[in-house]
Protein backbone atom coordinates (compact mmCIF):
# COMPACT_ATOMS: atom_id res chain seq x y z
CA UNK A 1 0.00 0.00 0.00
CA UNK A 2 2.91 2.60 0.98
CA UNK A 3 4.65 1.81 -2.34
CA UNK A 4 0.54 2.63 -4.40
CA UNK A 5 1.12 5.82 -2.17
CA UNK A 6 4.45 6.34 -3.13
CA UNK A 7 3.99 6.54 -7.06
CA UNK A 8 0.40 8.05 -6.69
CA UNK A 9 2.40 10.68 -4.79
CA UNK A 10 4.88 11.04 -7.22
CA UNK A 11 1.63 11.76 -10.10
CA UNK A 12 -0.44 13.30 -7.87
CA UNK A 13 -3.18 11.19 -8.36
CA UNK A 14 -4.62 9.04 -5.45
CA UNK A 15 -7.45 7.85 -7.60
CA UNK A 16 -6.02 4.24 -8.38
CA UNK A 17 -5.08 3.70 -4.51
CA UNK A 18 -8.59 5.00 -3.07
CA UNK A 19 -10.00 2.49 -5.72
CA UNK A 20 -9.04 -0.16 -4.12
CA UNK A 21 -10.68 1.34 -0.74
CA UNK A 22 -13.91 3.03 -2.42
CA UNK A 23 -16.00 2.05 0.61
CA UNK A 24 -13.88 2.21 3.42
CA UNK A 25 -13.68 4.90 5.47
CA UNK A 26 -11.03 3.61 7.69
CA UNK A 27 -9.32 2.76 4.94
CA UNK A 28 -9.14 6.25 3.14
CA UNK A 29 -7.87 7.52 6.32
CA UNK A 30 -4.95 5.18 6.52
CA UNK A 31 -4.49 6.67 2.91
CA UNK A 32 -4.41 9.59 3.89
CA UNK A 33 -1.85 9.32 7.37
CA UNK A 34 0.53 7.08 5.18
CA UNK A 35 0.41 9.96 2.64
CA UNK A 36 1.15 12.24 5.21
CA UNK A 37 4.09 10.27 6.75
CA UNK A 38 5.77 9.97 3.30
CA UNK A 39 5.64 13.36 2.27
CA UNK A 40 6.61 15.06 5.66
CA UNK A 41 9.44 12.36 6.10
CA UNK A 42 10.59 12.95 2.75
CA UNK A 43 10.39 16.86 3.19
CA UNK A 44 12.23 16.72 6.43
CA UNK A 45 14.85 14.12 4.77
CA UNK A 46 14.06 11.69 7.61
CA UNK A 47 16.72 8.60 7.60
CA UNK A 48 15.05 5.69 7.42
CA UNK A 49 15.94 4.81 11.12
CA UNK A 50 14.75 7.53 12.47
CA UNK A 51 11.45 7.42 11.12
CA UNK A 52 11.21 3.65 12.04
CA UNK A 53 11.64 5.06 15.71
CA UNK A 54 9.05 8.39 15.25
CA UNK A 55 6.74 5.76 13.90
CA UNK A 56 6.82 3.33 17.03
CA UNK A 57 6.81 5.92 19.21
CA UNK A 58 3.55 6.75 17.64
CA UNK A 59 2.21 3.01 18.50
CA UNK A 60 3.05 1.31 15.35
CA UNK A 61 4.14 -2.59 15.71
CA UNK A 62 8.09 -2.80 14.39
CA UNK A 63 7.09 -4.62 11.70
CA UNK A 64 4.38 -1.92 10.08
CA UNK A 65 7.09 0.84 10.67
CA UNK A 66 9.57 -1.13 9.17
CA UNK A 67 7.48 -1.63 5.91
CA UNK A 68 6.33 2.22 5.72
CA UNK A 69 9.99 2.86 6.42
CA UNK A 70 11.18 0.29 3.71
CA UNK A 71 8.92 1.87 1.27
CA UNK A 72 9.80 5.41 2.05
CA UNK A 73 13.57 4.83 1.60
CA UNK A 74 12.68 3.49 -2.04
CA UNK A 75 10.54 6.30 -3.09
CA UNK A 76 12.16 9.08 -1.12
CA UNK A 77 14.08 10.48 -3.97
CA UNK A 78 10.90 10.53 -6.49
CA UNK A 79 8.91 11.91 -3.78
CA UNK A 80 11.11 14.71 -2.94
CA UNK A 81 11.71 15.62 -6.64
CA UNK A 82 7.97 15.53 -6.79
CA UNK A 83 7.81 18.35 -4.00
CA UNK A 84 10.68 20.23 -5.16
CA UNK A 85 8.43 20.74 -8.46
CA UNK A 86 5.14 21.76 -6.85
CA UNK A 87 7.13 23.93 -4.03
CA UNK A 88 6.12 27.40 -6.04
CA UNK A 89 3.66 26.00 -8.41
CA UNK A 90 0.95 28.89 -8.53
CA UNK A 91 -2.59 28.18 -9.96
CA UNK A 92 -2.34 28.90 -13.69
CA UNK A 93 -5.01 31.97 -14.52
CA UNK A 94 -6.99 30.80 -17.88
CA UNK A 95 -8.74 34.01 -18.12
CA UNK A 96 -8.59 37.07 -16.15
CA UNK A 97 -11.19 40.51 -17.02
CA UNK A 98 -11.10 43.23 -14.80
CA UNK A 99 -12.85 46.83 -15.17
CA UNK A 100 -12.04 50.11 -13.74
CA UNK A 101 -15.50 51.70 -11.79
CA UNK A 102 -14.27 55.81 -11.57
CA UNK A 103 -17.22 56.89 -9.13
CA UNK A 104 -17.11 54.72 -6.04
CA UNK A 105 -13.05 53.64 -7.01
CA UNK A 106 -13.07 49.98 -7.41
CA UNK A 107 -11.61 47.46 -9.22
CA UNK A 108 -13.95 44.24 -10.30
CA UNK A 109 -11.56 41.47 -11.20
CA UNK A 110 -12.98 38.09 -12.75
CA UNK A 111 -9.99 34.87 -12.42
CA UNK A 112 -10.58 31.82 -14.06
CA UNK A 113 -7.90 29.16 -12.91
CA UNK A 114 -7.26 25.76 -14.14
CA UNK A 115 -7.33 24.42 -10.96
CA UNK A 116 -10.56 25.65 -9.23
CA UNK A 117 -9.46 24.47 -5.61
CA UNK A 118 -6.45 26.64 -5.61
CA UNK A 119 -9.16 29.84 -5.45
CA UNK A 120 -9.18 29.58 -1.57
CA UNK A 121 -5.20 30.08 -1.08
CA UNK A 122 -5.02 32.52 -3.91
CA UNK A 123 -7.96 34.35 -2.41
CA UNK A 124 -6.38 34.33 1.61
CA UNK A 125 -3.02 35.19 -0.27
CA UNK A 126 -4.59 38.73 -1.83
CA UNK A 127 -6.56 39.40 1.25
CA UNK A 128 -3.14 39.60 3.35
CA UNK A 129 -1.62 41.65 0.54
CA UNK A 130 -4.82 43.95 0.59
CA UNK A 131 -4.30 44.29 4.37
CA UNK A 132 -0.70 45.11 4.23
CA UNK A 133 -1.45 47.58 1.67
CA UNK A 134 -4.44 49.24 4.02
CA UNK A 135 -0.92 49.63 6.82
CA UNK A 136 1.36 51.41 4.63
C-alpha cells in the first residue's frame, strides 16, 4: 500500500489507490496518514531509522514501521523531486477581465484558474496583501 502511495504521490493522483478502498472509510484515512508520513518524512529528509523510531513511538508494531519505512527509503528520492516541483507552483489563470469603476473607485476582477481548488489560497493570499497595503 505505501509503495501505491508512493507513485500516486509522485503523479499526484490518489485515484487508483482510493479504488481499491472506495468504501472504506477507515481505509481512506490510513491513505491519507501514510500519505502524510511519506511526504513530511521525505520533506524533512528523515533517515530511514529515524522514522522507524518516530513511527513506534507513535504506536506502530516494528514490523508496520519497518514496511512504511522500507517503502519510504525506495521512493524518497521521487517523492522529494515531486515536491521540489510543486514547491512554487501557482494556480495557472486561464482568463482574467477586470474593469475600472471611476465613481465609487473599485476594481472588479474576474480569475478563471485551471485548478478551481487553488481559489481559496489565492484568495487568503490577496486578502493579506490587501491588508498590508491598508498599513502602509
Amino acid at each position: 500500500m505505501c509503495a501505491a502511495i508512493g507513485v500516486d504521490i509522485e503523479v499526484q493522483e490518489l485515484d487508483q489507490t482510493q479504488k481499491l478502498f472506495e468504501d472504506a472509510a477507515d481505509a481512506k484515512a490510513a491513505v491519507a496518514v501514510l500519505q502524510f508520513i511519506l511526504i513530511h518524512a521525505a520533506k524533512y529528509d528523515v533517515n530511514r531509522i529515524d522514522l522507524v523510531e518516530e513511527l513506534q513511538q507513535l504506536g506502530m508494531q516494528q514490523e508496520t514501521a519497518e514496511t512504511i519505512a522500507q517503502s519510504y527509503e525506495d521512493l524518497r528520492v521521487h517523492i522529494q523531486d515531486q515536491q521540489r516541483a510543486r514547491r512554487f507552483q501557482f494556480p495557472g489563470v486561464e482568463k482574467i477581465e477586470w474593469k475600472v469603476e471611476k465613481d465609487p473607485s473599485k476594481v472588479i476582477l474576474n480569475l478563471k484558474l485551471d485548478q478551481p481548488n487553488k481559489f481559496l489560497a489565492l484568495y487568503e493570499e490577496l486578502s493579506q496583501a490587501q491588508s498590508l497595503l491598508h498599513g502602509v
